[in-house]
Every structure is written in C-alpha cells, then in structure tokens.
C-alpha atoms as a PDB file:
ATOM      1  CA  UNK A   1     106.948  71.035 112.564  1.00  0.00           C
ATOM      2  CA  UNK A   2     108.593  69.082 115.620  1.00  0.00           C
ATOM      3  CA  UNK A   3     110.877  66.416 116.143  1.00  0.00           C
ATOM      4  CA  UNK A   4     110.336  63.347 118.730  1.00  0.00           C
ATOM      5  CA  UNK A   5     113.265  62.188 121.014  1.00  0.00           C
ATOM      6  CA  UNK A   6     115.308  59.919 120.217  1.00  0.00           C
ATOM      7  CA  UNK A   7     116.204  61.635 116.894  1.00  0.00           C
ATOM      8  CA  UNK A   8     116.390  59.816 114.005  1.00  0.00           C
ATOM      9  CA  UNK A   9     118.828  61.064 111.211  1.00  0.00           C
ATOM     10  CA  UNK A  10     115.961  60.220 108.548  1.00  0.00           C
ATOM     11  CA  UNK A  11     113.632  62.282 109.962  1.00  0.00           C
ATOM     12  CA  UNK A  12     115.823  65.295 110.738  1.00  0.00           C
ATOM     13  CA  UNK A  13     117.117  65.424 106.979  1.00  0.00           C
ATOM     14  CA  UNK A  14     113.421  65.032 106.268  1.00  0.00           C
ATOM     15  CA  UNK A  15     112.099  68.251 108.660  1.00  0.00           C
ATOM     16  CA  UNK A  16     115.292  70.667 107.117  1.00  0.00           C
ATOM     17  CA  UNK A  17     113.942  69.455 103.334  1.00  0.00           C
ATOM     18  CA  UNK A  18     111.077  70.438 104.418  1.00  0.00           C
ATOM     19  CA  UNK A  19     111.581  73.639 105.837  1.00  0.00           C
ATOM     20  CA  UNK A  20     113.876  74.293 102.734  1.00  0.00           C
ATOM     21  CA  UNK A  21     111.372  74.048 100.105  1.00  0.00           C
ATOM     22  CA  UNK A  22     108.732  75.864 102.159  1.00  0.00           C
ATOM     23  CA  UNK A  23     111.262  78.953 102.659  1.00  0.00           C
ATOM     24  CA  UNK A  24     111.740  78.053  98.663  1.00  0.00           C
ATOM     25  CA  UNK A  25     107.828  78.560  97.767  1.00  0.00           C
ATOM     26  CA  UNK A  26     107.400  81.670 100.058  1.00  0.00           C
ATOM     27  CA  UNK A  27     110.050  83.352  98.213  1.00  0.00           C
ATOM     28  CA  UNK A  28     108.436  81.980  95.354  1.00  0.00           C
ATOM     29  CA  UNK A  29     105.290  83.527  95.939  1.00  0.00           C
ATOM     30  CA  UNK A  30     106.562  87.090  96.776  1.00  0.00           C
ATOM     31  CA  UNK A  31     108.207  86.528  93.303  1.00  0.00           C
ATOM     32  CA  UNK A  32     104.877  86.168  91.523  1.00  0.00           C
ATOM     33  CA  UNK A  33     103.306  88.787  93.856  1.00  0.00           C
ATOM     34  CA  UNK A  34     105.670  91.080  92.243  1.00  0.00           C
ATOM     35  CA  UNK A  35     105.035  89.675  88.864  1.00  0.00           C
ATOM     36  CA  UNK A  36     101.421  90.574  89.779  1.00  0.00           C
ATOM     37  CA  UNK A  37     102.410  93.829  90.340  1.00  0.00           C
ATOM     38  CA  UNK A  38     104.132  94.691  87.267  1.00  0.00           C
ATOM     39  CA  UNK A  39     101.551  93.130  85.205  1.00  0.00           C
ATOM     40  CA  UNK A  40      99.004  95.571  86.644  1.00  0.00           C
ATOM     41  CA  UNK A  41      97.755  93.725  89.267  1.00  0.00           C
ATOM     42  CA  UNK A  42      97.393  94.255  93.067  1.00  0.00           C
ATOM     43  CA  UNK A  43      94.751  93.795  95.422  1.00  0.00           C
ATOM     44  CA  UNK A  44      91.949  96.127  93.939  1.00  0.00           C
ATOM     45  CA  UNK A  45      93.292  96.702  90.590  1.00  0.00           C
ATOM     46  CA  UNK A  46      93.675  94.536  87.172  1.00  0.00           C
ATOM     47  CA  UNK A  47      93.752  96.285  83.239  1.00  0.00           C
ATOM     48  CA  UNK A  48      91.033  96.489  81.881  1.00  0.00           C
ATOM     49  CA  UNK A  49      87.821  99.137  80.322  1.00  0.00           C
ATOM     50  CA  UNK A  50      85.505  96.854  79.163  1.00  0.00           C
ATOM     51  CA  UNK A  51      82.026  95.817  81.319  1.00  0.00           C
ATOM     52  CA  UNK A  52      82.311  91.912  80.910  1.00  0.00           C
ATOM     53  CA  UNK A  53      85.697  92.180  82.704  1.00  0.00           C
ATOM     54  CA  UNK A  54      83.988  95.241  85.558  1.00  0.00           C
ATOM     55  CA  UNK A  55      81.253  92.112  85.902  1.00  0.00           C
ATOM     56  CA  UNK A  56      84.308  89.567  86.578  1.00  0.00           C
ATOM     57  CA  UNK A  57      86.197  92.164  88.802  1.00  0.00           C
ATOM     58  CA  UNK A  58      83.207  92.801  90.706  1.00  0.00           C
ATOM     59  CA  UNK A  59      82.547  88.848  91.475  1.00  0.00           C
ATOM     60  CA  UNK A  60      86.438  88.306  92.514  1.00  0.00           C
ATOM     61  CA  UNK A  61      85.828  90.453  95.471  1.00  0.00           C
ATOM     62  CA  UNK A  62      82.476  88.536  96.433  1.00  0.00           C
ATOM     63  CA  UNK A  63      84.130  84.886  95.584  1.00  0.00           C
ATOM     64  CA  UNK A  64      87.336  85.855  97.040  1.00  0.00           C
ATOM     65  CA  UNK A  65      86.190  86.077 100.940  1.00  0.00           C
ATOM     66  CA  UNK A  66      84.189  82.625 100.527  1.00  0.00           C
ATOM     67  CA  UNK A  67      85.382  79.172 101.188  1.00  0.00           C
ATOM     68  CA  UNK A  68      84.092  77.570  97.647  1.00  0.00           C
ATOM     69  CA  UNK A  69      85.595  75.687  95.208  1.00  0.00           C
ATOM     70  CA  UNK A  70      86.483  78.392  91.946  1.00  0.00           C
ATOM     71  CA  UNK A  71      86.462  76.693  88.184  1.00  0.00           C
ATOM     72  CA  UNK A  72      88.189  79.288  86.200  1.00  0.00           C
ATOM     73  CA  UNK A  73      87.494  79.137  82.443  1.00  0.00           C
ATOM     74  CA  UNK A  74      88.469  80.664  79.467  1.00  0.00           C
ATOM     75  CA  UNK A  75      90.873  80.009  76.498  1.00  0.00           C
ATOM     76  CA  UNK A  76      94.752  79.709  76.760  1.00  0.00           C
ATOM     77  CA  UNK A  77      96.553  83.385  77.399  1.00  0.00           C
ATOM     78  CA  UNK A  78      93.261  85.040  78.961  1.00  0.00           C
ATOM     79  CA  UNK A  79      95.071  85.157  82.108  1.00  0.00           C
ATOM     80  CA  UNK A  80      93.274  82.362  84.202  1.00  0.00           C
ATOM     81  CA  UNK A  81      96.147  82.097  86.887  1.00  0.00           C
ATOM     82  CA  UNK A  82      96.491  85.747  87.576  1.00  0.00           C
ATOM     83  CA  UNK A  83      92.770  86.073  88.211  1.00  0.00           C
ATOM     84  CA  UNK A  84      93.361  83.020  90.395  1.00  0.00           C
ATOM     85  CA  UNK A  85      96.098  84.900  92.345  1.00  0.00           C
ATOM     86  CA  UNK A  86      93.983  88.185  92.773  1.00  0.00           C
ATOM     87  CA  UNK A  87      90.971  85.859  94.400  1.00  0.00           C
ATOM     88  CA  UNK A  88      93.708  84.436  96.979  1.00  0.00           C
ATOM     89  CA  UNK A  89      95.614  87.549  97.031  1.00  0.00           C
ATOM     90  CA  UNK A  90      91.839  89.345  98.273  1.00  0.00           C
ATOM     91  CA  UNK A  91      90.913  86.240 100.459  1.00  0.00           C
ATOM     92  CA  UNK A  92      91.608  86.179 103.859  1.00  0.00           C
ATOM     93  CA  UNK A  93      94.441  83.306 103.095  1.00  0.00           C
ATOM     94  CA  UNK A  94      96.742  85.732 101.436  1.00  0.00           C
ATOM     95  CA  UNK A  95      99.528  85.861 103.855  1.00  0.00           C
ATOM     96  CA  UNK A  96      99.189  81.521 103.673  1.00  0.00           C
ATOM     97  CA  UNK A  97     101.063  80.008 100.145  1.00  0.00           C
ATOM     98  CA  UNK A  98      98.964  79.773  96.700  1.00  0.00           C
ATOM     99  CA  UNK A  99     100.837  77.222  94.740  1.00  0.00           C
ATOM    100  CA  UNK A 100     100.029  76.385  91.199  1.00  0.00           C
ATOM    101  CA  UNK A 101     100.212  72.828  89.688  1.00  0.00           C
ATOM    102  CA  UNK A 102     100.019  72.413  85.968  1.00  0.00           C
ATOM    103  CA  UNK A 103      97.895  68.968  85.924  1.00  0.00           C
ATOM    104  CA  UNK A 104      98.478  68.366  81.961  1.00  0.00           C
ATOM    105  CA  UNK A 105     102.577  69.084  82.200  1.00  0.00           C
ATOM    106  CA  UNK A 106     103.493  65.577  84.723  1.00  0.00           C
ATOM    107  CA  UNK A 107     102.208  62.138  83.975  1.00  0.00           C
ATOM    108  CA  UNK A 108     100.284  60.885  86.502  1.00  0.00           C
ATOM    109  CA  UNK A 109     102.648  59.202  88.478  1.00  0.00           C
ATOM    110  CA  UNK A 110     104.345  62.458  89.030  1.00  0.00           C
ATOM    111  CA  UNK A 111     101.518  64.641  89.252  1.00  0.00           C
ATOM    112  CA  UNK A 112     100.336  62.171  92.313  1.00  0.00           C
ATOM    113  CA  UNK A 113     103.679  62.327  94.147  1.00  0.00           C
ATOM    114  CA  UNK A 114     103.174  66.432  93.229  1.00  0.00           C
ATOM    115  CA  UNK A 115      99.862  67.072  94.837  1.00  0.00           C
ATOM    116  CA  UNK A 116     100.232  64.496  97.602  1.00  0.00           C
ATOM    117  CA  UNK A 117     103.436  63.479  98.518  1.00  0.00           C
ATOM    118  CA  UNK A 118     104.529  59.980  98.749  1.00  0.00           C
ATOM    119  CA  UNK A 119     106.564  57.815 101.392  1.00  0.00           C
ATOM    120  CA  UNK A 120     110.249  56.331 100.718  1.00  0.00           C
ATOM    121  CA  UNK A 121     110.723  53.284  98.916  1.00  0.00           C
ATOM    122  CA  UNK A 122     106.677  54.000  97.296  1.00  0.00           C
ATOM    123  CA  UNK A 123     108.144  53.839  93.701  1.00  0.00           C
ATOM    124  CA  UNK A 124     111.248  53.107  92.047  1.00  0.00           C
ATOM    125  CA  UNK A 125     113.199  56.256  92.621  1.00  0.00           C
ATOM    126  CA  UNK A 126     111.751  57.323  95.462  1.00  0.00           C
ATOM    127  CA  UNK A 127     114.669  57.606  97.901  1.00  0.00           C
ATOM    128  CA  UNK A 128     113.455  59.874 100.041  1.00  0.00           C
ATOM    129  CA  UNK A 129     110.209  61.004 101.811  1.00  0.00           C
ATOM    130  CA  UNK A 130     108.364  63.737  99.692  1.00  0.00           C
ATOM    131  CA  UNK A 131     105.677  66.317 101.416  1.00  0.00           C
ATOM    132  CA  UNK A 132     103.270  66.739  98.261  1.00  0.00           C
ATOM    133  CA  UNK A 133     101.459  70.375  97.195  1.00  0.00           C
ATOM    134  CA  UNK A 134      98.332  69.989  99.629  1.00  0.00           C
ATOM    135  CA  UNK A 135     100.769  69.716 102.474  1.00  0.00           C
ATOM    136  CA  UNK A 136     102.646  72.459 102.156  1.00  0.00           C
ATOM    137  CA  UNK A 137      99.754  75.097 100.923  1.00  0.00           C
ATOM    138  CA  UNK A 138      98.342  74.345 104.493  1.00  0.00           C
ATOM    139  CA  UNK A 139      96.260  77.614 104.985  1.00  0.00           C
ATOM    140  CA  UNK A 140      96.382  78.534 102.247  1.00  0.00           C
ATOM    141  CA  UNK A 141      95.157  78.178  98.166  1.00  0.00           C
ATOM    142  CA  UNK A 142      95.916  75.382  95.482  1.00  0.00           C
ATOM    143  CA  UNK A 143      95.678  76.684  91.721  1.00  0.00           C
ATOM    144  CA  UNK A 144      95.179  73.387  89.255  1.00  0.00           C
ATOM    145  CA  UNK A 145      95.519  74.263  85.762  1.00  0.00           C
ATOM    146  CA  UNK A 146      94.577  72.339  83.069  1.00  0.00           C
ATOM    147  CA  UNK A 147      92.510  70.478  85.287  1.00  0.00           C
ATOM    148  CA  UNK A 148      90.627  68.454  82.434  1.00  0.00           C
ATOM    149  CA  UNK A 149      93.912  66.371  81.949  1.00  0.00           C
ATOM    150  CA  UNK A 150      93.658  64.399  85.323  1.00  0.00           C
ATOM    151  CA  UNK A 151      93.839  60.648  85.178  1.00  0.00           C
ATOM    152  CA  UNK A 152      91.077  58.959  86.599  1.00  0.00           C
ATOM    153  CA  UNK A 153      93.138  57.808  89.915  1.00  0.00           C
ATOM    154  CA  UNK A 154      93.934  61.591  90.780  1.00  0.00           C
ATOM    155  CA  UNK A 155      90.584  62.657  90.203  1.00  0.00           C
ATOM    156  CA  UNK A 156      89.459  60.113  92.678  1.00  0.00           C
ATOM    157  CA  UNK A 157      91.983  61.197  94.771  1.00  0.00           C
ATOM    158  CA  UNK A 158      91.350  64.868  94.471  1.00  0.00           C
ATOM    159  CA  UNK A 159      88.027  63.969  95.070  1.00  0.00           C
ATOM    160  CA  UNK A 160      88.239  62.250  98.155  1.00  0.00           C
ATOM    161  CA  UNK A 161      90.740  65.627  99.172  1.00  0.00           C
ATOM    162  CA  UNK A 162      87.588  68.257  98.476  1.00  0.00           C
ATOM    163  CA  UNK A 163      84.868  65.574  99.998  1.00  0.00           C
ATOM    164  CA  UNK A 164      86.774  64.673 103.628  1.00  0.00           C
ATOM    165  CA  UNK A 165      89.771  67.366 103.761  1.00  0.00           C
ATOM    166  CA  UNK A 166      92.289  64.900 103.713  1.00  0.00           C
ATOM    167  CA  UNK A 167      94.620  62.673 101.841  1.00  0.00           C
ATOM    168  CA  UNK A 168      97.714  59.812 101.917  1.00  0.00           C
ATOM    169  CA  UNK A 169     100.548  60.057 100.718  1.00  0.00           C
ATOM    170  CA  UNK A 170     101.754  57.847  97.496  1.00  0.00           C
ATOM    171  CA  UNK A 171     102.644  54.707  99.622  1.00  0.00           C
ATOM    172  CA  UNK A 172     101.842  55.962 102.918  1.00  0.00           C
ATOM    173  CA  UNK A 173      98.796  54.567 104.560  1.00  0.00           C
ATOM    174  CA  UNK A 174      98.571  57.864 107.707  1.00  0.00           C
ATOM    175  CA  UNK A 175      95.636  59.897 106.505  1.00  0.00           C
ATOM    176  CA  UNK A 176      96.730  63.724 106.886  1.00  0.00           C
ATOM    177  CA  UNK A 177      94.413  66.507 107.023  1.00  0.00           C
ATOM    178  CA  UNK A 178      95.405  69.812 105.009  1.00  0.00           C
ATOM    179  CA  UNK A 179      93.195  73.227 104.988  1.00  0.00           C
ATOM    180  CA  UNK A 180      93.733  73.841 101.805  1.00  0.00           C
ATOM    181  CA  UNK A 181      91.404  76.052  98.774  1.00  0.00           C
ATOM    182  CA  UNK A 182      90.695  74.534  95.409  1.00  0.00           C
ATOM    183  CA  UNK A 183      90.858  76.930  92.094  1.00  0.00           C
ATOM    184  CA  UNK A 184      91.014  75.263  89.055  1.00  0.00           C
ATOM    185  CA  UNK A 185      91.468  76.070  85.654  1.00  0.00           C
ATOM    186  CA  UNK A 186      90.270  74.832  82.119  1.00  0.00           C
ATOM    187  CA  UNK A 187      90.392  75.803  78.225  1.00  0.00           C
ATOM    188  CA  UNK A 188      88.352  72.699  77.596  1.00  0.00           C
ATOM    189  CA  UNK A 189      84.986  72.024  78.317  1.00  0.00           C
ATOM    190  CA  UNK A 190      84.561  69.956  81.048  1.00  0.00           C
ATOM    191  CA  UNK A 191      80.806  68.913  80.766  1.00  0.00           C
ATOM    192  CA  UNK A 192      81.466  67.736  77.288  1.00  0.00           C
ATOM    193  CA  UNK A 193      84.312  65.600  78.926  1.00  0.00           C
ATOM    194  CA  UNK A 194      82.034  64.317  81.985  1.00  0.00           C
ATOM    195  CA  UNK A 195      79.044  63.326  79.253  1.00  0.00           C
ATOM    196  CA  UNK A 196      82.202  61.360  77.407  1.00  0.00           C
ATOM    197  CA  UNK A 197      83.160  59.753  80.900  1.00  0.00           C
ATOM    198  CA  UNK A 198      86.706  60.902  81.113  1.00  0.00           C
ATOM    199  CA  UNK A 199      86.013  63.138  83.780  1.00  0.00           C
ATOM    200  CA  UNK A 200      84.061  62.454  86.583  1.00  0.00           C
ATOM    201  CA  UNK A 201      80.564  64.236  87.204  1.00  0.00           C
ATOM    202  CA  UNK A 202      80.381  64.409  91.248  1.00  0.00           C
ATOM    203  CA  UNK A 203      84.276  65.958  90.952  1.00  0.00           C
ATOM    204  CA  UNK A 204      82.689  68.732  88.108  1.00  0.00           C
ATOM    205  CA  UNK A 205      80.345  69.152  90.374  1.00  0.00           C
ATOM    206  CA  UNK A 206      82.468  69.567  93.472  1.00  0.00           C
ATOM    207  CA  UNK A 207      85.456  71.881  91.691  1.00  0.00           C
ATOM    208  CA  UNK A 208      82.594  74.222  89.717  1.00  0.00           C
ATOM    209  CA  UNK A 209      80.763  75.292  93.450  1.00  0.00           C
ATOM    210  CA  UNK A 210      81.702  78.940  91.535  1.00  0.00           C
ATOM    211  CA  UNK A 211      82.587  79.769  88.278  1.00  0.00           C
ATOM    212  CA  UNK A 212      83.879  82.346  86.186  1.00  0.00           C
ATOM    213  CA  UNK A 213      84.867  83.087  82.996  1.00  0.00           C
ATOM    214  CA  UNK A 214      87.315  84.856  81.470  1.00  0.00           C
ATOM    215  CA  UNK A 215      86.007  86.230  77.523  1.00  0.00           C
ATOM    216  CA  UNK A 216      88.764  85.892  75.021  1.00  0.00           C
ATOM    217  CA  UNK A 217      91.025  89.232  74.376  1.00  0.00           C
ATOM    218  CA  UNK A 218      89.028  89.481  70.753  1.00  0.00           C
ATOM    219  CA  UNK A 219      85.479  89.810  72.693  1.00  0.00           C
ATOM    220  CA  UNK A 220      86.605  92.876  74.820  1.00  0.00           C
ATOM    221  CA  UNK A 221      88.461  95.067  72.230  1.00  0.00           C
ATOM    222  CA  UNK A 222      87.900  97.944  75.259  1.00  0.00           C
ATOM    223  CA  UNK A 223      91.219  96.299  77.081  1.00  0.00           C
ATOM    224  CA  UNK A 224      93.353  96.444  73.948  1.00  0.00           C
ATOM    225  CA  UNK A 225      94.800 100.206  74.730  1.00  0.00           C
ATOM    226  CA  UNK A 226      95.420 100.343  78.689  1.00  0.00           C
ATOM    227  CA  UNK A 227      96.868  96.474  77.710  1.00  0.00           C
ATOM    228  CA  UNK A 228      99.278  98.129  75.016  1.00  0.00           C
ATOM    229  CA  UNK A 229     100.141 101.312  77.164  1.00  0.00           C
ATOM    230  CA  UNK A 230     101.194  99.233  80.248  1.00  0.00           C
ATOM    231  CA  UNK A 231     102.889  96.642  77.835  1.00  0.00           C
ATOM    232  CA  UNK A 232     104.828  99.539  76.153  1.00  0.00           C
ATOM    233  CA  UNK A 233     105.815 101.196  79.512  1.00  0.00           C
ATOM    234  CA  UNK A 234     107.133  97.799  81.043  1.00  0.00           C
ATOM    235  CA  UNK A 235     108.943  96.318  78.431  1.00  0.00           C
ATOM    236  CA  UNK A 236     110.256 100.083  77.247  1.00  0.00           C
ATOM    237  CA  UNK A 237     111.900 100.433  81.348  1.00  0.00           C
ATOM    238  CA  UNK A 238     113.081  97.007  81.243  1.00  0.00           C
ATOM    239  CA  UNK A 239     115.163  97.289  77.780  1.00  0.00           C
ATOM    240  CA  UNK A 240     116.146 100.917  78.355  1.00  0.00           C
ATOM    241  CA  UNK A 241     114.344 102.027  75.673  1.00  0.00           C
ATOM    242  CA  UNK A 242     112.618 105.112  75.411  1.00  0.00           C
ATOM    243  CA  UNK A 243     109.221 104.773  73.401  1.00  0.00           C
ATOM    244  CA  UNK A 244     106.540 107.485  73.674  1.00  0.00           C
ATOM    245  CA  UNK A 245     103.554 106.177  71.539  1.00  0.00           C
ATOM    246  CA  UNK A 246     102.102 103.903  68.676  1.00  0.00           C
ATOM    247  CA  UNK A 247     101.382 105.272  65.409  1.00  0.00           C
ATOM    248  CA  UNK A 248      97.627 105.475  64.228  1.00  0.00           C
ATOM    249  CA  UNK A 249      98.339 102.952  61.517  1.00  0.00           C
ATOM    250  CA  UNK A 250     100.794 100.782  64.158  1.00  0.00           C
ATOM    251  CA  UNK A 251      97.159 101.012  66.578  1.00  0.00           C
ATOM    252  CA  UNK A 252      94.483 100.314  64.061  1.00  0.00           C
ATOM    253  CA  UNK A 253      96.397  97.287  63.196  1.00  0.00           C
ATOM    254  CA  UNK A 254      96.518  96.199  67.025  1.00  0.00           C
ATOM    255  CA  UNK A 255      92.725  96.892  67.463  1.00  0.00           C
ATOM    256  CA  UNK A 256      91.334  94.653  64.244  1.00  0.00           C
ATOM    257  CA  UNK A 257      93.470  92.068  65.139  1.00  0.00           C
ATOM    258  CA  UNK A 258      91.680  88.850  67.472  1.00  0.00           C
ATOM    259  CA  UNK A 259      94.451  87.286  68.907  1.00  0.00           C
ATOM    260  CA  UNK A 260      93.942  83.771  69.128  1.00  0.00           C
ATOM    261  CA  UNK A 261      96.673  83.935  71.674  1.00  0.00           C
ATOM    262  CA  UNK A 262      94.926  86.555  73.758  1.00  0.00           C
ATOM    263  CA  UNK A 263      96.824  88.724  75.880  1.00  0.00           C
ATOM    264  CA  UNK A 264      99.706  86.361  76.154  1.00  0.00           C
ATOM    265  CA  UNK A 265     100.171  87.349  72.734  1.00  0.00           C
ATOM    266  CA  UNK A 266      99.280  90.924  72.861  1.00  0.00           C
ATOM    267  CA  UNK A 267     102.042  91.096  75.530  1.00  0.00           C
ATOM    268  CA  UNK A 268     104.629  88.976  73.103  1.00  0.00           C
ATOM    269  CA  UNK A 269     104.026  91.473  70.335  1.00  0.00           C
ATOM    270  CA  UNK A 270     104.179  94.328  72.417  1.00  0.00           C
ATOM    271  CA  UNK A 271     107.515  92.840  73.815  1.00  0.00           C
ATOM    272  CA  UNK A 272     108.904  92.454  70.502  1.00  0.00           C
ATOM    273  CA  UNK A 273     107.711  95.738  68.896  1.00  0.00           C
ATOM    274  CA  UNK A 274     109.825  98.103  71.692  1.00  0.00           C
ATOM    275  CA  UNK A 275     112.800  95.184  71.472  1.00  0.00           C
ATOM    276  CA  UNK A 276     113.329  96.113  67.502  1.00  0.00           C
ATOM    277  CA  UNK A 277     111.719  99.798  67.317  1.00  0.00           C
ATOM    278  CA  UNK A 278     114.290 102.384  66.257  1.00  0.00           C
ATOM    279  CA  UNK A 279     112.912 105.284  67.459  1.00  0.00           C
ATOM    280  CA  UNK A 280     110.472 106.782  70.051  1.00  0.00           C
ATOM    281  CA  UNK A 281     106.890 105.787  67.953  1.00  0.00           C
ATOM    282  CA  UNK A 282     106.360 101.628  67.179  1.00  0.00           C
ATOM    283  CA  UNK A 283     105.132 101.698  63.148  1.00  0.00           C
ATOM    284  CA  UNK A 284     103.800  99.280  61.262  1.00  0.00           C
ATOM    285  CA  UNK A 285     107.150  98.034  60.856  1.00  0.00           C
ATOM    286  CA  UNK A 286     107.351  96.831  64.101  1.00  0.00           C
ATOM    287  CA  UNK A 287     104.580  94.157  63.989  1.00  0.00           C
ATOM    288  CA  UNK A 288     104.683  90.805  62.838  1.00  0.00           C
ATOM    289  CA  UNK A 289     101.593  91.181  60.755  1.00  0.00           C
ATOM    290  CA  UNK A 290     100.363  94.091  58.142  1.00  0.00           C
ATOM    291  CA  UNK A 291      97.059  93.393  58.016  1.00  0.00           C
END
C-alpha cells in the first residue's frame, strides 16, 4: 500500500483502516491456527481411524498444492471449515490470509459490501470506503460457507471473480484484480438447487473443479474414541479437572449413538460430561441421553 503526494486526509484514514484490519485478520488467523492445533489439527495430522476419512486425508495433500476451485460437502458439524483450513494450511499460500465468510449469516447487501468492498457514499450508511474479503485475502485463500444461500447478484458477481480474477467494488466502477483461492462449503445439495434455478449451473460448475466430502460422524463410528479421548483431555486441562477414562456403559452409549449433530456435538457432550463429572471416570450420569 502507498500514498500519492499531495496527501489527502481521506485517503490516509483510509490506508491506516486498512492496515488495521489486515494486522486484525493476521492475528485472527494465528488464532484459528491455534484453534487448529488444539482440535488435533496441524499440517499432516487430523483425528481420525476410519478409511473413508485416510481416503479424504490422502486427497487434501494432492488438492492442497493445486490452484482449483474446492466444494466441500457434508452435513452441519462434520467439520467442513477445518478441512478447509488444513488444504490452505498444506498449500503453498499458507503464510498469505484464509478468511472465512458465512454467505447464509448477511443479507445480500452486506454480504456484497463483505466479499467486495464498496466505495463511500455507495449505500445509505456507507460513510466510509470499505476494502471487501477478496481484497484483503490477496495471496492467499477465501473459505465461503453455506455457499447455496447466495443471491443471484453475488453469484454473478462471484462468478465474474473465478472467470476474470477480478472484481468492483459496491459503487466503485475501478476493476481490481485479487489472487485469491475459492473453497466453498455446502450441507445442501447444490445440483438439486441448479435443476430448481436458484443457483446457477456455470458457477456449480466453476466452484466444484474438486470436491470432497466429508461422511457424517454416524458413518465412521472408527473416529468416535480418538474424538472422545482428545475431547476429554482438552476440555479436562482447560477446566482443571482431572478425568482419567469413560466407563464401559458411559462408552457403549457414545458409540450407538448417530449424532445428528456430528462431531460438533460429540465435542458439546464431551464438554459437558468433564464440566459436571464428580470424579475421575464420566458415567452414564454424565450424558444427556441413557439410551
């Protein structure tokens, strides 16, 4: 980033905003590199003991050093954004910014000005100059979740992003150019949604180049005891607690159970089971279900 001479005020304010929120998302991302690392997860390692998640280990190396598009799918909880950040955190943009956008959790004025910025005075509100998500990942990876819940003006927009490598700002008519890798997410099927026409085809087509799905906690039963040991171990060090084991009735309950919540849910019970346990072995007692 550079200023021209003669300095305008505007555009100084503008450049330390800037420089602020990018110092803001770096620290951000050591934060969830952290988070990555607690949950199990570094560059060559993620939980797991079945063979359907050795098959989707095995492909994150191959996808990770590639330039494609990723569609990540699989149910809510399965973990789609952590196998997101283990394909950037393996790519060769890993020291660059991988920022994740929730496309169903801003309406789509918002979610516009989120991915792409917009200019002062472009909508009511808009006091100020914004640099959007595709500007400041420059280098680096951008993780849409919930990508089925685009309007039809972002997806044209994204569109255009993937086709020519570059966008406009809301209200701004300078085209910029941003280097920028596209992994999206989905629980929904998106083919059903482009046959219904409320997504668009050549944008499935363009954001599905690779992609890889992540079976439901209740189809890989193998996970369920290095996910409760590591779950146990965290959650035991971060309350000061001191819990050794499960008993066999506490464990056969956790391995017939499907978790429609996956392991988001294996992770809450877990949580909740060393939070209230009285002594060094989680029972029965422990659990929110008995059956």
């Amino acid at each position: 980033d550079y200023l021209t001479k003669p300095i305008e005020l505007d555009e100084l304010n503008i450049l330390i905003d800037r420089i602020a929120e990018r110092q803001s998302l770096i620290r951000e991302n050591e934060i969830l590199r952290q988070e990555l690392r607690d949950k199990g997860i570094t560059t060559d390692k993620i939980i797991y003991n079945s063979p359907k998640m050795e098959n989707l280990i095995n492909m994150t190396g191959r996808v990770a050093s590639s330039r494609a598009t990723v569609l990540i799918e699989g149910e809510s909880g399965t973990g789609k954004e952590l196998l997101a950040r283990l394909i950037h955190n393996l790519s060769p943009r890993s020291e660059k910014l991988m920022i994740a956008v929730n496309c169903g959790a801003l309406p789509e004025s918002l979610l516009e000005s989120e991915l792409f910025g917009h200019e002062k005075g472009a909508f009511t509100g808009a006091t100020a100059r914004r640099i959007g998500r595709f500007e400041e990942a420059d280098g680096g990876t951008i993780f849409l979740d919930e990508i089925g819940e685009l309007s039809p003006p972002v997806q044209v927009k994204l569109l255009r992003f993937l086709q020519e490598h570059e966008f406009q700002r809301l209200g701004g008519n300078r085209t910029i150019h941003s280097d920028v890798r596209i992994i999206s997410a989905t629980n929904q099927d998106l083919e059903t949604k482009v046959k219904e026409g409320s997504f668009r085809d050549d944008l499935f087509y363009r954001i599905n180049v690779v992609v890889m799905s992540i079976p439901p906690l209740r189809e890989r039963k193998e996970d369920i005891p290095p996910l409760i040991e590591h779950f146990i171990h965290h959650f035991a060090v971060e309350n000061g607690k001191e819990i050794e084991d499960l008993s066999s009735e506490a464990k056969d309950l956790l391995l017939k159970y499907d978790y429609p919540g996956n392991v988001r849910e294996l992770e809450n019970i877990i949580e909740r089971a060393v939070v209230i346990s009285r002594g060094p072995v989680i029972t029965t007692a422990d659990l929110p279900f008995r059956e």
